[in-house]
C-alpha atoms as a PDB file:
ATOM      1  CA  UNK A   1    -141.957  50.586-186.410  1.00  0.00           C
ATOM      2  CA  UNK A   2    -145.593  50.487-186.830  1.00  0.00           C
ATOM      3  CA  UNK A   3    -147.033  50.288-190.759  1.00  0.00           C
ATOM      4  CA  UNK A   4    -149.608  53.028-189.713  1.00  0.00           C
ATOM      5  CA  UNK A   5    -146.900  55.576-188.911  1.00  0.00           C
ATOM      6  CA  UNK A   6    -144.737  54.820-191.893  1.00  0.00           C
ATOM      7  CA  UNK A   7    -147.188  55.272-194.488  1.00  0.00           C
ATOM      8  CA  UNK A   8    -148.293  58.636-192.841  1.00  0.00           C
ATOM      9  CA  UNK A   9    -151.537  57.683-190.829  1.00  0.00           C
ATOM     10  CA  UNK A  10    -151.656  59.839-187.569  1.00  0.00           C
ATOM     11  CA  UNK A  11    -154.390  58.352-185.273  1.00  0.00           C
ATOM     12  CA  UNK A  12    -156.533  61.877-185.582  1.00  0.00           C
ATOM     13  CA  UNK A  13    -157.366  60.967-188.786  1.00  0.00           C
ATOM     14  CA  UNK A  14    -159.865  58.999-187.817  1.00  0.00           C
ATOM     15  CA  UNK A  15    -160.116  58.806-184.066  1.00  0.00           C
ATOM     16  CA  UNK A  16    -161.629  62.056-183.851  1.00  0.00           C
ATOM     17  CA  UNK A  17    -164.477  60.855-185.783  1.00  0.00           C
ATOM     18  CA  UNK A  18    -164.887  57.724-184.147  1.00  0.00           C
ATOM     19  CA  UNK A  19    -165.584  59.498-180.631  1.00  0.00           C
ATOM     20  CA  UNK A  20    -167.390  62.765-181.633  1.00  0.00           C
ATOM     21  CA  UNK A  21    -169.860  60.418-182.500  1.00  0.00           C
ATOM     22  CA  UNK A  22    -169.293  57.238-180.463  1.00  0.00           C
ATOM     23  CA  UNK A  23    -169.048  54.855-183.340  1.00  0.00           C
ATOM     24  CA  UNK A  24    -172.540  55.798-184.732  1.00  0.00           C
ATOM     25  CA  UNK A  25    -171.181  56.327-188.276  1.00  0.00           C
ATOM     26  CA  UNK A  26    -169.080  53.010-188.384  1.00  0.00           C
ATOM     27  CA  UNK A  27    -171.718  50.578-187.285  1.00  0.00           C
ATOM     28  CA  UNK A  28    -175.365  50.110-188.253  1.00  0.00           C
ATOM     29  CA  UNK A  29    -177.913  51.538-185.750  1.00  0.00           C
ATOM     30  CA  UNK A  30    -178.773  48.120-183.840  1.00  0.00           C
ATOM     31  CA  UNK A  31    -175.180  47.402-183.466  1.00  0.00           C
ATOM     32  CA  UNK A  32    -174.630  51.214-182.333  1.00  0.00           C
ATOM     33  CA  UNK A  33    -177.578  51.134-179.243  1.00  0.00           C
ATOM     34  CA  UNK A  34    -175.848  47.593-178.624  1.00  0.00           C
ATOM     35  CA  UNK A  35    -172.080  49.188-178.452  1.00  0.00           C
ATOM     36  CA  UNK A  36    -174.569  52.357-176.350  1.00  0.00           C
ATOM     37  CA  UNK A  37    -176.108  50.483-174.286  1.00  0.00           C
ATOM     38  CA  UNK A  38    -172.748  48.599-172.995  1.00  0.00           C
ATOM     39  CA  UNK A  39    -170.936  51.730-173.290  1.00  0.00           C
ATOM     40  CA  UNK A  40    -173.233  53.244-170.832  1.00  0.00           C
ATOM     41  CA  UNK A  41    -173.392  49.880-168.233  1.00  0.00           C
ATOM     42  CA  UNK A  42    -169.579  49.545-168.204  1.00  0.00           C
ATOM     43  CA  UNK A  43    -167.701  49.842-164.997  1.00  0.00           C
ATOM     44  CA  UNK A  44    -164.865  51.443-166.702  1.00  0.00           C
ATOM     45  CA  UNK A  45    -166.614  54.290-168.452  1.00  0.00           C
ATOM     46  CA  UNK A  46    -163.704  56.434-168.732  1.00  0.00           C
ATOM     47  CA  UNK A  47    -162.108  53.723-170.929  1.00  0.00           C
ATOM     48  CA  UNK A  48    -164.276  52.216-172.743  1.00  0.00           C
ATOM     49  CA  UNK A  49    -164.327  53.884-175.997  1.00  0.00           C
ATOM     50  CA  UNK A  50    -160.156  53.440-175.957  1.00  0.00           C
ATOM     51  CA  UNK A  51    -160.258  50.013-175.495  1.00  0.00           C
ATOM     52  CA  UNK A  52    -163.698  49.355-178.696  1.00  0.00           C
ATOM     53  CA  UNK A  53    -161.444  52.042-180.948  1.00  0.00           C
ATOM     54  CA  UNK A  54    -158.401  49.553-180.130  1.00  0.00           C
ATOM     55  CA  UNK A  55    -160.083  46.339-180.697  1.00  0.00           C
ATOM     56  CA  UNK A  56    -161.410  47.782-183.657  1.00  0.00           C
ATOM     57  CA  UNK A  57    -158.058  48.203-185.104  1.00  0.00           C
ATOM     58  CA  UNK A  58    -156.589  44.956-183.840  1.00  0.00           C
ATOM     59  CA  UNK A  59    -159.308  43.252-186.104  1.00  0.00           C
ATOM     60  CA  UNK A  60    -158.507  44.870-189.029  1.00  0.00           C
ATOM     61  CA  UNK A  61    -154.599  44.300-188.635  1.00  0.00           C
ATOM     62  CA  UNK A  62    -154.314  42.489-191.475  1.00  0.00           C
ATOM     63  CA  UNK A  63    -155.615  44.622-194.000  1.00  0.00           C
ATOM     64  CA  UNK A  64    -154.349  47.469-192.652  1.00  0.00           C
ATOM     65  CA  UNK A  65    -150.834  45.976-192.918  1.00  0.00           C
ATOM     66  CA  UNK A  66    -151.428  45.235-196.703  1.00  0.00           C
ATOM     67  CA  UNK A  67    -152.813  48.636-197.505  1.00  0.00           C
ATOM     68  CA  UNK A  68    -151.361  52.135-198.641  1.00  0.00           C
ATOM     69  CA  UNK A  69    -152.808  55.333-196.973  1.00  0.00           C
ATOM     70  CA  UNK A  70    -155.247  55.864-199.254  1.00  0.00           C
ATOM     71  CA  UNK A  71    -156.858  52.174-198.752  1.00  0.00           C
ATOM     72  CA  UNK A  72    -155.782  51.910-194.989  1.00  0.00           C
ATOM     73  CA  UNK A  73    -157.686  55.511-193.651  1.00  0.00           C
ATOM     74  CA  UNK A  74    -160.699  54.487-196.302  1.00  0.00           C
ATOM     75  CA  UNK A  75    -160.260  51.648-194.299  1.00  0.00           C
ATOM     76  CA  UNK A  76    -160.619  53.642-191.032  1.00  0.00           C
ATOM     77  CA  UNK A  77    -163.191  55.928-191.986  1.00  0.00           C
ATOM     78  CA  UNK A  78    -165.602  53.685-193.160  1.00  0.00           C
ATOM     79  CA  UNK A  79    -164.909  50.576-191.139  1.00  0.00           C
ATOM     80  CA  UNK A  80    -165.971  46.971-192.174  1.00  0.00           C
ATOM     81  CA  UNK A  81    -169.216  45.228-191.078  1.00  0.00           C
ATOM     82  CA  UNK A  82    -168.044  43.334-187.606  1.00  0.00           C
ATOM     83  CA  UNK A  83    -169.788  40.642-185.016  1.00  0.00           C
ATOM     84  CA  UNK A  84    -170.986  43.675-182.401  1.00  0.00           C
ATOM     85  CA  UNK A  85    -171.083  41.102-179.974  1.00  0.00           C
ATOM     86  CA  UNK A  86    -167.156  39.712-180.512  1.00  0.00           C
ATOM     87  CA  UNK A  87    -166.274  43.442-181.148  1.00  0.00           C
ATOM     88  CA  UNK A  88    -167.545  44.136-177.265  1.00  0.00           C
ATOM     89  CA  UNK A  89    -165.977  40.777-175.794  1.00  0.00           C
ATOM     90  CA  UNK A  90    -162.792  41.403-176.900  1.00  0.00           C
ATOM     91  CA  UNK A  91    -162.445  44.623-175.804  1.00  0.00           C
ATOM     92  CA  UNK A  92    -163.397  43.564-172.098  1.00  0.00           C
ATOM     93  CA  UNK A  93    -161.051  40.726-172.624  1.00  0.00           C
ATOM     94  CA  UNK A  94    -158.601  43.527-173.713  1.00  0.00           C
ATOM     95  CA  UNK A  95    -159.512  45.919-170.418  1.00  0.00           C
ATOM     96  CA  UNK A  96    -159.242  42.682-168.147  1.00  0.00           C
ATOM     97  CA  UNK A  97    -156.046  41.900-169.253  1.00  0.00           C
ATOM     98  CA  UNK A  98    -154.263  45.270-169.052  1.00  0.00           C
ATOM     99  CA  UNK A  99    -156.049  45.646-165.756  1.00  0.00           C
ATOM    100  CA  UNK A 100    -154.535  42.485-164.683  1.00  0.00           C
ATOM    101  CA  UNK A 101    -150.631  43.360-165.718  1.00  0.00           C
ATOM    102  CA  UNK A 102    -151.401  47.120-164.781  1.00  0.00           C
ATOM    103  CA  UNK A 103    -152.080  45.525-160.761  1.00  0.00           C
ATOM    104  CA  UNK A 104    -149.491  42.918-161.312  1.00  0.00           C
ATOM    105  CA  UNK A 105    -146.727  45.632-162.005  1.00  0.00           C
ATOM    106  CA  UNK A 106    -148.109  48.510-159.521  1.00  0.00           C
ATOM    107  CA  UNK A 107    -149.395  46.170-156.266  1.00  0.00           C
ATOM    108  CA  UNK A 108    -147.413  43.416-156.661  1.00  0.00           C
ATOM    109  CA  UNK A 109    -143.745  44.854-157.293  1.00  0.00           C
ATOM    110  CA  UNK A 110    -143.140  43.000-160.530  1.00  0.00           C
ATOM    111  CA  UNK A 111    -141.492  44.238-163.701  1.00  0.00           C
ATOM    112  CA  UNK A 112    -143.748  44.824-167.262  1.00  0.00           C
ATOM    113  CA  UNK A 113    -141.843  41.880-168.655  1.00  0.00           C
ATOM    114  CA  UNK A 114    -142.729  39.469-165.969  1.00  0.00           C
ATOM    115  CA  UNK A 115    -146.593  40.170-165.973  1.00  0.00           C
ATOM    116  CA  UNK A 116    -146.261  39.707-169.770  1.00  0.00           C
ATOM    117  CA  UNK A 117    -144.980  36.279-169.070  1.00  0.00           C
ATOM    118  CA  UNK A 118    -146.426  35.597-166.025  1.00  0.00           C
ATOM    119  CA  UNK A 119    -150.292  36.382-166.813  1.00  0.00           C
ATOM    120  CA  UNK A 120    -151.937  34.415-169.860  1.00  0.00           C
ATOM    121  CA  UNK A 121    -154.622  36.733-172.002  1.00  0.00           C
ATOM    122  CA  UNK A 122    -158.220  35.515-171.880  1.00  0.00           C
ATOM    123  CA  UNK A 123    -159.161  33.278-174.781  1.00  0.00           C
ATOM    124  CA  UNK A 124    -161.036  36.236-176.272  1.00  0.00           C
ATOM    125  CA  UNK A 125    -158.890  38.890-176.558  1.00  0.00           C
ATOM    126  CA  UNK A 126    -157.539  39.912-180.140  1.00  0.00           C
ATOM    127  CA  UNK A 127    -153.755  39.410-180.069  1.00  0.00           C
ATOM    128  CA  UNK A 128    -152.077  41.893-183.016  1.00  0.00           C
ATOM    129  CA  UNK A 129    -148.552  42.267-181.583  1.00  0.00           C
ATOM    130  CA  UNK A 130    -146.885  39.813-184.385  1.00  0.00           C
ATOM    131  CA  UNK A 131    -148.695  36.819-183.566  1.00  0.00           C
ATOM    132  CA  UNK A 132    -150.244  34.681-186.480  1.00  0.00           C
ATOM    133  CA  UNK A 133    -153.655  35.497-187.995  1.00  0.00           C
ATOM    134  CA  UNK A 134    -153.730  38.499-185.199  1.00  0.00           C
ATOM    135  CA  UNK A 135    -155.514  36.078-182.503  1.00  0.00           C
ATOM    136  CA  UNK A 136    -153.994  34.507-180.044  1.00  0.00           C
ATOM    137  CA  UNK A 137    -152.714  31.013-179.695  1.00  0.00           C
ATOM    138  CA  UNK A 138    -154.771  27.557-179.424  1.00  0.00           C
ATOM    139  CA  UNK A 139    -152.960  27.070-176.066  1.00  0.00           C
ATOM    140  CA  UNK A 140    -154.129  30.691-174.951  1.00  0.00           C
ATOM    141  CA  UNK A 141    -157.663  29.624-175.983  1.00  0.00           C
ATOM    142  CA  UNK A 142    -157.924  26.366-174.270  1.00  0.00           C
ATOM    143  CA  UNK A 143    -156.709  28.188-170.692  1.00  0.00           C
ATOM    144  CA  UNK A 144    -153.446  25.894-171.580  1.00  0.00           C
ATOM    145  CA  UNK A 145    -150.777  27.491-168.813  1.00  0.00           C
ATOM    146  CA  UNK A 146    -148.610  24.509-169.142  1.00  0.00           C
ATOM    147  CA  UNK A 147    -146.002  26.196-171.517  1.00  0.00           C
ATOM    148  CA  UNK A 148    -142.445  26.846-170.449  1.00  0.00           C
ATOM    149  CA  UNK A 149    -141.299  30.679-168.966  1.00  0.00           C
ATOM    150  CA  UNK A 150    -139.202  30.502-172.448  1.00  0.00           C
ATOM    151  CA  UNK A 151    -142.352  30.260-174.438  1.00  0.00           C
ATOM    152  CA  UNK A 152    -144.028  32.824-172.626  1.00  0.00           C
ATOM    153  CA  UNK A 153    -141.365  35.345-172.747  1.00  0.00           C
ATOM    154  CA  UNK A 154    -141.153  34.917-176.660  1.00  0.00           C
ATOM    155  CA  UNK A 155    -144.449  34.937-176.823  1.00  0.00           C
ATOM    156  CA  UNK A 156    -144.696  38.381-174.269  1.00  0.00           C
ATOM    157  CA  UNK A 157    -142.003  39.379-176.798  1.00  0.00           C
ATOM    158  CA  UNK A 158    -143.967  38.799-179.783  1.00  0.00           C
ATOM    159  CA  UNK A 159    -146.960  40.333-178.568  1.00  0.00           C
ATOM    160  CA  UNK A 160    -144.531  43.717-178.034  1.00  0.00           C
ATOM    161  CA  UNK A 161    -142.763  43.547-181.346  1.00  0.00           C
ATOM    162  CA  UNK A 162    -144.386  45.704-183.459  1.00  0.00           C
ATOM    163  CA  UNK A 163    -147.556  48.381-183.013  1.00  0.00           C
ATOM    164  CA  UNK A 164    -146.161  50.115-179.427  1.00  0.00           C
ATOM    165  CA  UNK A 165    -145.361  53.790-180.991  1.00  0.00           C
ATOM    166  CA  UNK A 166    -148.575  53.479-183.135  1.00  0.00           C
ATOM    167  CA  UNK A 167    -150.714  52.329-179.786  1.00  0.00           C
ATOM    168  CA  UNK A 168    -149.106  55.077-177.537  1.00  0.00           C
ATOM    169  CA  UNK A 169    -149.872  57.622-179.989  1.00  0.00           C
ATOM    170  CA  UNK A 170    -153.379  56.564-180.323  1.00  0.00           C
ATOM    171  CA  UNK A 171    -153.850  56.295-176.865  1.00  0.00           C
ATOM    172  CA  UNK A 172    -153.061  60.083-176.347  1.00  0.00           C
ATOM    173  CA  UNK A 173    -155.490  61.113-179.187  1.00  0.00           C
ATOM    174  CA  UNK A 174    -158.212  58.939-177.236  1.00  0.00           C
ATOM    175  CA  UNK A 175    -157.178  59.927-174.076  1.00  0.00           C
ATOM    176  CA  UNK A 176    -157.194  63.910-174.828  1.00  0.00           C
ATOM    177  CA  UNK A 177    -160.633  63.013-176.694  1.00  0.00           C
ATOM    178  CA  UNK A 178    -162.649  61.521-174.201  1.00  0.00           C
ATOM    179  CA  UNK A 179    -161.298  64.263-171.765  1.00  0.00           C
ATOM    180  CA  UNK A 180    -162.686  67.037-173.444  1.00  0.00           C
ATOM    181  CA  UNK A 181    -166.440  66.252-172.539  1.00  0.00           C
ATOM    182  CA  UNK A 182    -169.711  65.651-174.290  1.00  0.00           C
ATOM    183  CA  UNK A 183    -169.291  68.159-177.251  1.00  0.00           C
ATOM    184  CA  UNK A 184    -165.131  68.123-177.400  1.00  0.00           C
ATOM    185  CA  UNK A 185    -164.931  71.234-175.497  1.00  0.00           C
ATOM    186  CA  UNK A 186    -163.281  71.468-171.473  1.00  0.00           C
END
């Protein structure tokens, strides 16, 4: 089970927010043209505000984990200063790598599990699926893919251990967001 769920945090809560006014009340106005500006030169515009909101939650795992609702949706609604520039790296790393499993499962006739074993995340993507610290390993940083099949499937495992009813729940709220159009309406 995921610690937002149980202590009552549904993903509206703040999500809404977040993309009514794409991020401009949770970062300071240079960082907000920055996330803008990259927002509006992605190649995966439909997605890109789901995979920032995402990232942005995968950073602050670990306090979220230690807080109560009260401190973890204060925690939401008026997010922490953050490195822009890591913020936005991450979440392509993020994109890349669920693009790469997504192609490895539909085009090339291989199960979730092995692409989660098979395909190592880029060094920059923010790992918050039980892993230590939230990041991912040094081996996963260094482009290491000399580890064992056992050591990737308990580390695929790991990285599916906890967060997945949270993720899927957020995803719809983002999803059904960004769908509606510039001002939330169809």
């Amino acid at each position: 089970r995921c610690h937002l769920v149980d202590i009552g945090i549904d993903p509206a809560y703040f999500a809404i927010r977040w993309l009514t006014t794409l991020l401009s009340r949770e970062f300071l106005l240079p960082d907000t043209i920055r996330l803008w500006d990259s927002m509006f030169a992605s190649t995966h515009k439909d997605n890109f505000m789901r995979y920032v909101c995402a990232t942005m939650i995968m950073i602050i795992r670990n306090e979220l984990l230690k807080g109560d609702f009260t401190t973890c949706l204060r925690l939401l609604q008026s997010y922490p200063t953050t490195n822009i520039e890591g913020l936005l790296e991450a979440s392509r790393s993020l994109w890349i790598y669920e693009s790469q499993v997504t192609l490895a499962c539909h085009k090339g006739g291989i199960s979730l599990h092995q692409a989660l074993c098979t395909i190592t995340p880029p060094p920059s993507i923010v790992m918050a699926y039980g892993l230590p610290g939230g990041v991912a390993h040094k081996a996963h940083q260094k482009g290491d893919s000399s580890g064992s099949t056992n050591s990737r499937s308990s580390r695929a495992a790991s990285r599916n251990r906890d967060g997945g009813g949270f993720f899927s729940r957020a995803n719809a709220v983002l999803g059904q967001i960004s769908t509606r159009g510039r001002y939330g309406f169809r």
